[in-house]
C-alpha atoms as a PDB file:
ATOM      1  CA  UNK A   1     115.942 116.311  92.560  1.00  0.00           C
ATOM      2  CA  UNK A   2     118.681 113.783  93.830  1.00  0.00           C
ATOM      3  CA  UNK A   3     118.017 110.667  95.848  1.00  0.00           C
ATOM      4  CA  UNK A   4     120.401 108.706  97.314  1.00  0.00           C
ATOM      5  CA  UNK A   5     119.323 104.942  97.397  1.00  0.00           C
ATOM      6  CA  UNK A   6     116.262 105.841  95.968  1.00  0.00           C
ATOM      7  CA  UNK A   7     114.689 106.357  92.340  1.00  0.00           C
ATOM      8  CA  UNK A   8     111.439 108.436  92.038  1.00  0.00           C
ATOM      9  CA  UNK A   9     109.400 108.862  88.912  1.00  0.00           C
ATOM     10  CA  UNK A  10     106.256 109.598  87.987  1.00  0.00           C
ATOM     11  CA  UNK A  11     104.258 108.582  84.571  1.00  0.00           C
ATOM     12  CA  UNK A  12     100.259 108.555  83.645  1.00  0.00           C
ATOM     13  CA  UNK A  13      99.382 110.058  87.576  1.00  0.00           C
ATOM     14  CA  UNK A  14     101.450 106.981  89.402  1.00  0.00           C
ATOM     15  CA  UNK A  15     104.734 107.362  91.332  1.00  0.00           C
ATOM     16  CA  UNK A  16     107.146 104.623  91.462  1.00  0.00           C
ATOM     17  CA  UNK A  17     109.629 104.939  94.382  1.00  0.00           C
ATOM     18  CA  UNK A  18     112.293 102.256  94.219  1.00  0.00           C
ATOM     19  CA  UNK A  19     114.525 101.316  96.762  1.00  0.00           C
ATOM     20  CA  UNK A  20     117.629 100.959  94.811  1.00  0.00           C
ATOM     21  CA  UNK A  21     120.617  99.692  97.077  1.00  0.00           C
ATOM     22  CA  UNK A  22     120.835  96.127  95.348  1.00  0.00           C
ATOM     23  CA  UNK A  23     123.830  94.801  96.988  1.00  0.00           C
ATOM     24  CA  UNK A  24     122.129  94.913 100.319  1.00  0.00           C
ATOM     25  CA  UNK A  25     118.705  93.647  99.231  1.00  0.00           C
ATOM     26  CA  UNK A  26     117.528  97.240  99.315  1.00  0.00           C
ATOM     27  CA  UNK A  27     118.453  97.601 103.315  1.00  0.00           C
ATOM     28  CA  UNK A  28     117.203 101.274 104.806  1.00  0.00           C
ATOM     29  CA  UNK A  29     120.452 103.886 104.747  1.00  0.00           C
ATOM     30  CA  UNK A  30     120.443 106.835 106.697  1.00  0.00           C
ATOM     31  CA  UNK A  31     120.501 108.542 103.275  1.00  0.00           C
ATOM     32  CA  UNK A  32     117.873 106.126 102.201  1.00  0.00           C
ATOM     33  CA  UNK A  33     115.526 107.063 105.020  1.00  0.00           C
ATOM     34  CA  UNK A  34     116.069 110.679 104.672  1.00  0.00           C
ATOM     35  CA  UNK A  35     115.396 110.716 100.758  1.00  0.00           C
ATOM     36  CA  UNK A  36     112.590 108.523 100.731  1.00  0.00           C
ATOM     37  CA  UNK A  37     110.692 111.357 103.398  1.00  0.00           C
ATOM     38  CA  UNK A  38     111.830 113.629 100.237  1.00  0.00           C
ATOM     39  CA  UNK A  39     110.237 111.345  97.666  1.00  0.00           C
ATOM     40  CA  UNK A  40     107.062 111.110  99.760  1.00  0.00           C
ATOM     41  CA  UNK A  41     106.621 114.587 100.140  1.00  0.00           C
ATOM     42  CA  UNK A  42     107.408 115.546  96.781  1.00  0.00           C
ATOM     43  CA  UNK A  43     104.134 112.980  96.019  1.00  0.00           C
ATOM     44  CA  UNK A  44     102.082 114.223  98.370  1.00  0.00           C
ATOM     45  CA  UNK A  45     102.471 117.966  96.960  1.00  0.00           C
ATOM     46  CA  UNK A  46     102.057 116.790  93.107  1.00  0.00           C
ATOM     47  CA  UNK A  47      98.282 117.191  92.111  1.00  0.00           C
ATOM     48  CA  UNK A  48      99.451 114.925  89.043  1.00  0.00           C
ATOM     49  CA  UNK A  49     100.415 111.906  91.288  1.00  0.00           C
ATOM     50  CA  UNK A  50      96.677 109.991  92.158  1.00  0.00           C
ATOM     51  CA  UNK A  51      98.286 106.467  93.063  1.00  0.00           C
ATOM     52  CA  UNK A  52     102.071 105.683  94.507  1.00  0.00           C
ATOM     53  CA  UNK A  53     103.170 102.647  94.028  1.00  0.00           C
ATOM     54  CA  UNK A  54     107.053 101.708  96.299  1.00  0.00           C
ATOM     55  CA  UNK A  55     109.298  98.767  94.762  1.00  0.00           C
ATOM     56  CA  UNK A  56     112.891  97.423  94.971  1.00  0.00           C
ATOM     57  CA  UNK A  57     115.526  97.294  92.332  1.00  0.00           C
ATOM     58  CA  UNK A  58     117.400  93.725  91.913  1.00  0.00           C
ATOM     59  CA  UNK A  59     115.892  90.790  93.490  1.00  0.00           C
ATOM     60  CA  UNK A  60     114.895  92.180  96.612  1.00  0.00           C
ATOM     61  CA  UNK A  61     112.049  95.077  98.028  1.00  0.00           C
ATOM     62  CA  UNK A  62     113.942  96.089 101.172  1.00  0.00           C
ATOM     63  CA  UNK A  63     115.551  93.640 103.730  1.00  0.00           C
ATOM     64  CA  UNK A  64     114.948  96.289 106.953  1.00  0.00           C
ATOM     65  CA  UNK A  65     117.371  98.684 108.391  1.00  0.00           C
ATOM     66  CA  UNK A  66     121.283  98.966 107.341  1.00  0.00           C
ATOM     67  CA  UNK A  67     123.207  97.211 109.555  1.00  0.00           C
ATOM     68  CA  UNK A  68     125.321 100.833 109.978  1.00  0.00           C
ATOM     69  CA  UNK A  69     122.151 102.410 111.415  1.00  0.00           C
ATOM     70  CA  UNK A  70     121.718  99.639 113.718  1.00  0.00           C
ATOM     71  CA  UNK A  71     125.285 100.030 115.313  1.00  0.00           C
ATOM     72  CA  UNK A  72     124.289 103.597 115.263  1.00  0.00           C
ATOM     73  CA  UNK A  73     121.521 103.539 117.180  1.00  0.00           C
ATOM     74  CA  UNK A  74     122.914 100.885 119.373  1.00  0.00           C
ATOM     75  CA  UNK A  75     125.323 103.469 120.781  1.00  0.00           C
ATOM     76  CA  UNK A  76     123.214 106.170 121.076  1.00  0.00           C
ATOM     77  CA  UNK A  77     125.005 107.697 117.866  1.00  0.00           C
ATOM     78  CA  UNK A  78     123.017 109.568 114.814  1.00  0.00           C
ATOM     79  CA  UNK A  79     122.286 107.714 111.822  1.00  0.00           C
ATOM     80  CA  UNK A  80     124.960 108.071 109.409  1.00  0.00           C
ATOM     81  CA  UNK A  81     123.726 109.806 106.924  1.00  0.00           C
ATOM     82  CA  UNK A  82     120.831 111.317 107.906  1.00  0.00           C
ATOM     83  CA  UNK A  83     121.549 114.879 109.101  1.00  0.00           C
ATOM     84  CA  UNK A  84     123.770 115.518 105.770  1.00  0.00           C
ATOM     85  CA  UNK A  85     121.131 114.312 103.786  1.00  0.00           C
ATOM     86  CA  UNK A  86     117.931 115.833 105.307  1.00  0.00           C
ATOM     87  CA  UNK A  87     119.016 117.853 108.518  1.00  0.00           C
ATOM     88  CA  UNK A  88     118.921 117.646 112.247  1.00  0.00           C
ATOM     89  CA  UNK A  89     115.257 117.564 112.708  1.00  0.00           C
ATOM     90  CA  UNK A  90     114.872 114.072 110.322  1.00  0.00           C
ATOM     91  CA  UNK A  91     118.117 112.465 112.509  1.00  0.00           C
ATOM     92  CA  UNK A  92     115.816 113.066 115.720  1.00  0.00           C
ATOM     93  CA  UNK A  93     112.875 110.930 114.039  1.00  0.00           C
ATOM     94  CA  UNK A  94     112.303 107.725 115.498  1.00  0.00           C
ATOM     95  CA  UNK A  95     113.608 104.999 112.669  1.00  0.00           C
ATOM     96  CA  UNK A  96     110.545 103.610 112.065  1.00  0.00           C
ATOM     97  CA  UNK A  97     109.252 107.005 111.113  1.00  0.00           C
ATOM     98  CA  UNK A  98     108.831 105.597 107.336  1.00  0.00           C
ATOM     99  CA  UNK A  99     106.164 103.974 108.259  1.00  0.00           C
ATOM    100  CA  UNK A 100     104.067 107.092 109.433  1.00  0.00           C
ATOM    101  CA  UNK A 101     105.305 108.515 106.410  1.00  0.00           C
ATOM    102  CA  UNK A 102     103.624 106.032 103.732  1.00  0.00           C
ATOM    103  CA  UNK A 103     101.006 105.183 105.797  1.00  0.00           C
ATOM    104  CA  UNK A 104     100.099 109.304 106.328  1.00  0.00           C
ATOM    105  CA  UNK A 105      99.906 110.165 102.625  1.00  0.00           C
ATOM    106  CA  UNK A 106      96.186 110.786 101.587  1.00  0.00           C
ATOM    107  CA  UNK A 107      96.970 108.777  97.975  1.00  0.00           C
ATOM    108  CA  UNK A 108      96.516 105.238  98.212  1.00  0.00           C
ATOM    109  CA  UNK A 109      99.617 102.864  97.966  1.00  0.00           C
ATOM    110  CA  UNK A 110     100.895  99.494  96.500  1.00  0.00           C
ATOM    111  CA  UNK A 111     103.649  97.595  97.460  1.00  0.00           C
ATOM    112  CA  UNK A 112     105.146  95.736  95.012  1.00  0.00           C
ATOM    113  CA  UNK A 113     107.024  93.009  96.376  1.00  0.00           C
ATOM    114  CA  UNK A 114     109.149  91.630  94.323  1.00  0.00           C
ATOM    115  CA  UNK A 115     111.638  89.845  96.739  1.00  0.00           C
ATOM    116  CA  UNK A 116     112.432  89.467 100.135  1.00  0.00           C
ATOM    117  CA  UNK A 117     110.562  91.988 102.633  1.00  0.00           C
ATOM    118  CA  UNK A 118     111.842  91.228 105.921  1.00  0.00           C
ATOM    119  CA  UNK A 119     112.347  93.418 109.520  1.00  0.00           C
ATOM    120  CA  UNK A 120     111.754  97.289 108.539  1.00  0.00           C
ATOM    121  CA  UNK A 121     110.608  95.864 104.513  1.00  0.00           C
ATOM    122  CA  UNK A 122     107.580  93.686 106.033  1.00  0.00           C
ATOM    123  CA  UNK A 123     107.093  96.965 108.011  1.00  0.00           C
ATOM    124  CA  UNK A 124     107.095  99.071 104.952  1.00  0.00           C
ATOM    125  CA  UNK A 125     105.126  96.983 102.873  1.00  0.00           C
ATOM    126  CA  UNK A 126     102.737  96.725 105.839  1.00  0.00           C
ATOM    127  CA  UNK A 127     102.178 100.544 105.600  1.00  0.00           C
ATOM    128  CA  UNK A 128     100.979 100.483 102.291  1.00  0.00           C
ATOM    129  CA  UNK A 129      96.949  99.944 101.040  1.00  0.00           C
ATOM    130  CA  UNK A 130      97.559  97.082  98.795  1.00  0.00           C
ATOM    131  CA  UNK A 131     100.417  94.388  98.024  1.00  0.00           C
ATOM    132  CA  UNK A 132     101.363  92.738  94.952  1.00  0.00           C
ATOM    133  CA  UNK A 133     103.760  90.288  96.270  1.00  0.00           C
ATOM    134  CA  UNK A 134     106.257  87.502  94.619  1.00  0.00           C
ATOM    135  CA  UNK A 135     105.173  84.039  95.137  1.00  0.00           C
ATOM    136  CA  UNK A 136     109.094  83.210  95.978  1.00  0.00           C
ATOM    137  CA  UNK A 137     109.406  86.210  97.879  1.00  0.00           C
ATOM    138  CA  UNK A 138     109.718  85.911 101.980  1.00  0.00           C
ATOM    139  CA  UNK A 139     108.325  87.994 104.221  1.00  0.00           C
ATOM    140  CA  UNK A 140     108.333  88.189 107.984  1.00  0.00           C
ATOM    141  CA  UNK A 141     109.241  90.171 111.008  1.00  0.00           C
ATOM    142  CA  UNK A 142     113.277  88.653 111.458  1.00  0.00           C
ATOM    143  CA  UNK A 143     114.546  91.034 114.452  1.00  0.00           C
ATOM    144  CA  UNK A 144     112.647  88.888 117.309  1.00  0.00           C
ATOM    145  CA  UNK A 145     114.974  86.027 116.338  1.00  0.00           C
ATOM    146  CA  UNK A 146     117.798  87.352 115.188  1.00  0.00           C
ATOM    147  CA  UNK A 147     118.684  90.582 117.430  1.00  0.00           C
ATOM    148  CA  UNK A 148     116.364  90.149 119.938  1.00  0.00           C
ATOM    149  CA  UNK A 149     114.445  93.048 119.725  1.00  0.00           C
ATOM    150  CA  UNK A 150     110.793  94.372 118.927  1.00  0.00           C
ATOM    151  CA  UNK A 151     109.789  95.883 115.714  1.00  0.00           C
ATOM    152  CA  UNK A 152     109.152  98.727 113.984  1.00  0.00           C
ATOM    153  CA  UNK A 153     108.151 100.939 111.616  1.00  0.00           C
ATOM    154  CA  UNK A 154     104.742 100.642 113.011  1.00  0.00           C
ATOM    155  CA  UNK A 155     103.918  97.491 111.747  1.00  0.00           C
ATOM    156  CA  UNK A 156     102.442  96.433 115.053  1.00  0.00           C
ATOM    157  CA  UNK A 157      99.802  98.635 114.581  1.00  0.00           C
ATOM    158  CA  UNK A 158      99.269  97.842 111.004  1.00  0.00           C
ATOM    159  CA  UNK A 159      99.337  94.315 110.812  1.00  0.00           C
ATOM    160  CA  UNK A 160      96.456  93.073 113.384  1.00  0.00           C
ATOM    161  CA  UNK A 161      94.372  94.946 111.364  1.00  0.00           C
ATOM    162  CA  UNK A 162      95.542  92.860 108.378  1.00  0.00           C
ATOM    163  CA  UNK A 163      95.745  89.757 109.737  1.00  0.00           C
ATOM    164  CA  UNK A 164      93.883  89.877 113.064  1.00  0.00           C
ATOM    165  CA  UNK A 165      95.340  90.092 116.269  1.00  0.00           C
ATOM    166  CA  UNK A 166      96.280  85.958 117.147  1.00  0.00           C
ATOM    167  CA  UNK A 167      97.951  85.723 113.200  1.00  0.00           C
ATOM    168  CA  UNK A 168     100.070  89.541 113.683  1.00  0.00           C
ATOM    169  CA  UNK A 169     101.197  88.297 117.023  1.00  0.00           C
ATOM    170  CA  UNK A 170     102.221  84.658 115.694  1.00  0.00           C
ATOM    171  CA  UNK A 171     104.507  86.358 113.306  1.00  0.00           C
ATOM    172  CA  UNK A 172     105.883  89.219 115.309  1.00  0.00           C
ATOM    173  CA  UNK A 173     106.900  86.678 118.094  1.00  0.00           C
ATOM    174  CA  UNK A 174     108.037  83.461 116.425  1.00  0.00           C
ATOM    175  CA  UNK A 175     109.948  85.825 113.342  1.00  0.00           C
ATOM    176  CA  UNK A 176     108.250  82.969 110.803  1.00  0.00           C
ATOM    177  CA  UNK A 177     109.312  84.208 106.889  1.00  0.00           C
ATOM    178  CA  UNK A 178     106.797  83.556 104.417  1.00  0.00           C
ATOM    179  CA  UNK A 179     106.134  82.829 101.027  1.00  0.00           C
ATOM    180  CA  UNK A 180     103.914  84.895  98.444  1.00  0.00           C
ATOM    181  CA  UNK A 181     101.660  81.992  98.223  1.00  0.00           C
ATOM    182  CA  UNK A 182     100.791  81.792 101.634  1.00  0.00           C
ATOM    183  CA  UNK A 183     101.099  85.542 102.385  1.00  0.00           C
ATOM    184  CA  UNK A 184      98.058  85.690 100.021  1.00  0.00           C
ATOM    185  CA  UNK A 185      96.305  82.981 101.409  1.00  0.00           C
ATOM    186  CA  UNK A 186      96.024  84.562 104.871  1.00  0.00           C
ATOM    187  CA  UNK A 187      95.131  88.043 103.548  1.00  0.00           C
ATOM    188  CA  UNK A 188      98.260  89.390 104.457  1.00  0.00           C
ATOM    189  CA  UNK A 189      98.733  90.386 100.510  1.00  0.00           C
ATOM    190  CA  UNK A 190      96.652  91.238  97.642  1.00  0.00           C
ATOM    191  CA  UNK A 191      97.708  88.881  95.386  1.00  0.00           C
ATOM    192  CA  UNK A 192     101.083  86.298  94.727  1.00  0.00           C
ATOM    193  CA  UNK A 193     102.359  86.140  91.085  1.00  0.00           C
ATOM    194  CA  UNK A 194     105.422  85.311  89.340  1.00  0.00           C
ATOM    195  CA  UNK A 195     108.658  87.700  90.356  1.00  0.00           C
ATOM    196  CA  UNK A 196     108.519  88.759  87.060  1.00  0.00           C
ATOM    197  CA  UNK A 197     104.954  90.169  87.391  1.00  0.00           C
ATOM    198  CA  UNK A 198     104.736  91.778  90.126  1.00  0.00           C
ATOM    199  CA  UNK A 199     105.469  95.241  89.103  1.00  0.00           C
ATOM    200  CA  UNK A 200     103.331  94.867  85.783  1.00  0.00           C
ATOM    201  CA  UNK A 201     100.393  94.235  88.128  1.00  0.00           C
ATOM    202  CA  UNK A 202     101.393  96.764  90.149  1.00  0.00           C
ATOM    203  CA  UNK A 203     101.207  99.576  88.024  1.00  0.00           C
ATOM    204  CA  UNK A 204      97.976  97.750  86.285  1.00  0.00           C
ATOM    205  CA  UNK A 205      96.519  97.911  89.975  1.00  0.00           C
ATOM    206  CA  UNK A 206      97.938 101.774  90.255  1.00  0.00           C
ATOM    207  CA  UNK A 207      96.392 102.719  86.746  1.00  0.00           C
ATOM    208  CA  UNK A 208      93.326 101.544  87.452  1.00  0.00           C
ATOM    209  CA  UNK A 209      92.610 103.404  90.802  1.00  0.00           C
ATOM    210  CA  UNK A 210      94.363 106.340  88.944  1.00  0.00           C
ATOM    211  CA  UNK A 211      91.470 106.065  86.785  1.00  0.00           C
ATOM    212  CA  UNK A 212      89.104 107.084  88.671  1.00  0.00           C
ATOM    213  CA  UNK A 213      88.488 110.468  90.466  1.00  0.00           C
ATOM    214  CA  UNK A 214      91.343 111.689  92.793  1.00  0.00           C
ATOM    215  CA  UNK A 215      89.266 113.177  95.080  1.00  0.00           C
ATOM    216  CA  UNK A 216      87.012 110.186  95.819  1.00  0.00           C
ATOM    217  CA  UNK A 217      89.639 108.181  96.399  1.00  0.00           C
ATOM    218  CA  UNK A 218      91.234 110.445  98.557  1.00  0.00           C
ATOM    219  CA  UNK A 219      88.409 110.732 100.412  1.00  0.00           C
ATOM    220  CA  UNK A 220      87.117 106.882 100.509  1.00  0.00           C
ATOM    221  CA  UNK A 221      90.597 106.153 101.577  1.00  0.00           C
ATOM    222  CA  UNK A 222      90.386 108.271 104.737  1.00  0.00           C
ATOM    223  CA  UNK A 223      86.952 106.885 105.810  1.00  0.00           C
ATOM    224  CA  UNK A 224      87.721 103.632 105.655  1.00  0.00           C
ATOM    225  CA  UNK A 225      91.047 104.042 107.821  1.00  0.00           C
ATOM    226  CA  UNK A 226      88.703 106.602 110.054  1.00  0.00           C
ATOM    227  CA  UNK A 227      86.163 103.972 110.618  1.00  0.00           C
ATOM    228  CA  UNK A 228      88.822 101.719 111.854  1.00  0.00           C
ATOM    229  CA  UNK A 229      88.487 102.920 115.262  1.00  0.00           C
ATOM    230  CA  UNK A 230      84.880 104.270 115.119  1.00  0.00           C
ATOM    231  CA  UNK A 231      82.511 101.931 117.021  1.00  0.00           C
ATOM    232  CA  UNK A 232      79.626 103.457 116.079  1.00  0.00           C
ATOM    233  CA  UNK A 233      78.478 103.030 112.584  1.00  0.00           C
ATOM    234  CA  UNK A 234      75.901 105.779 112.998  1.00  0.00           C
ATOM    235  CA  UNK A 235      79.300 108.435 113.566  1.00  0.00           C
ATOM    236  CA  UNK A 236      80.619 106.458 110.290  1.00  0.00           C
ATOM    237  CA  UNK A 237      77.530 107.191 108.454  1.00  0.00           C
ATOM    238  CA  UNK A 238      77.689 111.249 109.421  1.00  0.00           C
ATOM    239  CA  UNK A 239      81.276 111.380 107.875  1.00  0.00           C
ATOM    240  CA  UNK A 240      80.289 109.556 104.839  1.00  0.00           C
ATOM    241  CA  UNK A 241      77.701 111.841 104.070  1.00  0.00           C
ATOM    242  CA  UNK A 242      79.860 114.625 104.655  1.00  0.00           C
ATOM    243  CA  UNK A 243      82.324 113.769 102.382  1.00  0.00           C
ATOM    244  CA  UNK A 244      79.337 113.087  99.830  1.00  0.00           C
ATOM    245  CA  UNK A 245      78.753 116.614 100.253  1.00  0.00           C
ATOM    246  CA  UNK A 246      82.290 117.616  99.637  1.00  0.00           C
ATOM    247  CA  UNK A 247      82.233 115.520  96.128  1.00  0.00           C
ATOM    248  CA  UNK A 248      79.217 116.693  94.900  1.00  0.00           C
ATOM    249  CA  UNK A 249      80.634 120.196  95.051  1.00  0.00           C
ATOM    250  CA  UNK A 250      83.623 118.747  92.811  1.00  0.00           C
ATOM    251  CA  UNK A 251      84.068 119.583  89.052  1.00  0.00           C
ATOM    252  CA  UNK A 252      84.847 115.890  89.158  1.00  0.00           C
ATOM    253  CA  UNK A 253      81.338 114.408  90.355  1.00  0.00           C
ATOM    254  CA  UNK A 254      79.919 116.962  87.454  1.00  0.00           C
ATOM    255  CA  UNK A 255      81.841 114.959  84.787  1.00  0.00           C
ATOM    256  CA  UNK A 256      81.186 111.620  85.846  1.00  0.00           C
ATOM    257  CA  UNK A 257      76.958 112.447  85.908  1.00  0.00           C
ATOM    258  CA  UNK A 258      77.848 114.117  82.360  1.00  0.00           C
ATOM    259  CA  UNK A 259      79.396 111.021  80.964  1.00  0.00           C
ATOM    260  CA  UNK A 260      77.583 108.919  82.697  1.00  0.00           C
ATOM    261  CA  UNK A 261      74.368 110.115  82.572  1.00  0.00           C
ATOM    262  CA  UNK A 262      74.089 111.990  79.356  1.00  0.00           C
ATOM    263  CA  UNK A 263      77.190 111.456  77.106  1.00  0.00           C
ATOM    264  CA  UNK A 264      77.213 107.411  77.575  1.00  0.00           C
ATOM    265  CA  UNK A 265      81.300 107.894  77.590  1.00  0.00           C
ATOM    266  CA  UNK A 266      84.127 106.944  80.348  1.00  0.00           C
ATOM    267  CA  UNK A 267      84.615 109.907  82.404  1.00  0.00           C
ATOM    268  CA  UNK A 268      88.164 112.119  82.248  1.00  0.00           C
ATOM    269  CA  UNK A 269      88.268 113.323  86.218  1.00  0.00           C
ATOM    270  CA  UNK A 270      90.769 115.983  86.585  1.00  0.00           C
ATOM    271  CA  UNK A 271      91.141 115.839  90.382  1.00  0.00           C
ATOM    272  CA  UNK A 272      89.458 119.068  90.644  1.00  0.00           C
END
C-alpha cells in the first residue's frame, strides 16, 4: 500500500509509522493526515501487530499542521490533499481527528520523539501510551503564541491527565517549549535519552510489551483508560473481573499456566 508522507512497516509484532516529510520537520499534509488514518487502520486490522510504535524521519517527529492546511482551513477551503487521497468523508473530519485516531486503537502506543514535537506533534505524541523522547528535543503547544489560536488534536483532553490540570494549562496558555530532560522530569514523558537512542528504546519498549500476551494487554489497556472517569472503584473492580473472565477463556492464559506452572519455560502467546 502507498503512503504519502508516511512510511509504515511492521517487523517481530511492532509497527513503525514514520512521519517522513523532512524538509518541514515532519509538518501534517492533507495527504499526510489522510494516509496516516490508512496506516492506523491497516494496524488495527493486523492480528500480527501487538505494539505500534509512531516516529519522524530527519531530525524532527512532527512540527504540527502544514502551513497549506492552515490557509485552508482559514478560508473555509478543504484540505489540500485530503479528498484525493482518502475521500470526501476524511476532508469533513475535524483536523485534529489524528488524535482520536491513535488514541482509539486498542494496541498500546509509543512515541518516539526524536526531535521537535510542537502544535499538532505535542498533540500527537500526547495521544500515544508511552514516550521515548530526545533530551534536545522541544516540545510544547506553539499556536497560543504564535497564531493565536487554541489547540488541537485533543491534546487538551489528554494532557491534564498527564500532567495534571495547573501543569496542562501552564503549557497550553503560555506556549512554553521544552526540553527532553525536563519533559521527563514532570512526567510528561517516559524517559529522555540521547537523539540517537530514542528509537532503539523505542522498539526495546515495543518488543517488550509485544512480548507478552496480546489480549491482556489489549484488555489492561482499556481498563485503565476506562477507570479514568470511573469514580467508583467498586464499578472498576466488576470490569476487571470481567475481563479476567474473558482471559481465562484465552488459549493464551492456557500457555502461560503451562509454561509457567508446569514447563518452567517463557511463554509463546499467540494472541489467541
Amino acid at each position: 500500500m502507498d503512503y504519502h508522507h508516511l512510511r509504515y512497516e511492521v517487523a517481530d509484532h511492532v509497527a513503525t509509522i514514520t512521519l517522513d516529510n523532512p524538509p518541514k520537520l515532519n509538518a501534517m499534509s492533507g495527504q499526510m493526515l489522510a494516509s496516516f488514518s490508512r496506516a492506523i487502520e491497516a494496524a488495527r486490522r493486523d492480528d500480527e501487530v501487538r505494539v505500534l510504535v509512531l516516529t519522524g524521519a530527519g531530525r524532527g517527529f512532527c512540527s504540527g499542521i502544514d502551513t497549506e492546511v492552515l490557509i485552508a482551513l482559514a478560508q473555509g477551503k478543504p484540505v489540500p490533499g485530503a479528498v484525493e487521497e482518502h475521500g470526501r468523508r476524511h476532508a469533513l473530519e475535524p483536523v485534529g481527528w489524528f488524535g482520536v485516531e491513535i488514541s482509539r486503537i486498542e494496541k498500546p502506543t509509543i512515541a518516539a520523539i526524536n526531535g521537535p514535537a510542537v502544535g499538532g506533534g505535542f498533540a500527537l505524541a500526547m495521544a500515544c501510551d508511552l514516550r521515548i523522547m530526545a533530551s534536545d528535543a522541544t516540545i510544547g503547544m506553539a499556536s497560543t503564541h504564535r497564531y493565536a489560536l487554541p489547540p488541537e488534536g485533543g491534546i487538551t483532553y489528554t494532557l491534564p491527565r498527564i500532567v495534571g490540570l495547573t501543569r496542562a494549562l501552564e503549557l497550553l496558555l503560555t506556549g512554553d517549549l521544552l526540553d527532553g530532560r525536563e519533559a521527563e522530569r514532570i512526567g510528561l514523558v517516559l524517559r529522555a535519552v540521547p537523539r540517537e537512542r530514542v528509537l532503539g528504546e523505542a522498539l526495546a519498549l515495543a518488543a517488550k510489551i509485544a512480548g507478552n500476551g496480546p489480549i491482556g494487554m489489549e484488555l489492561t489497556k482499556q481498563l485503565v483508560y476506562r477507570g479514568l472517569h470511573e469514580n467508583d472503584i467498586a464499578t472498576q473492580v466488576e470490569r476487571e473481573d470481567a475481563a479476567l473472565a474473558r482471559g481465562f477463556r484465552t488459549g493464551d492464559f492456557h500457555e502461560g499456566a503451562t509454561a509457567w506452572w508446569i514447563d518452567h519455560r517463557k511463554p509463546v502467546f499467540r494472541g489467541r
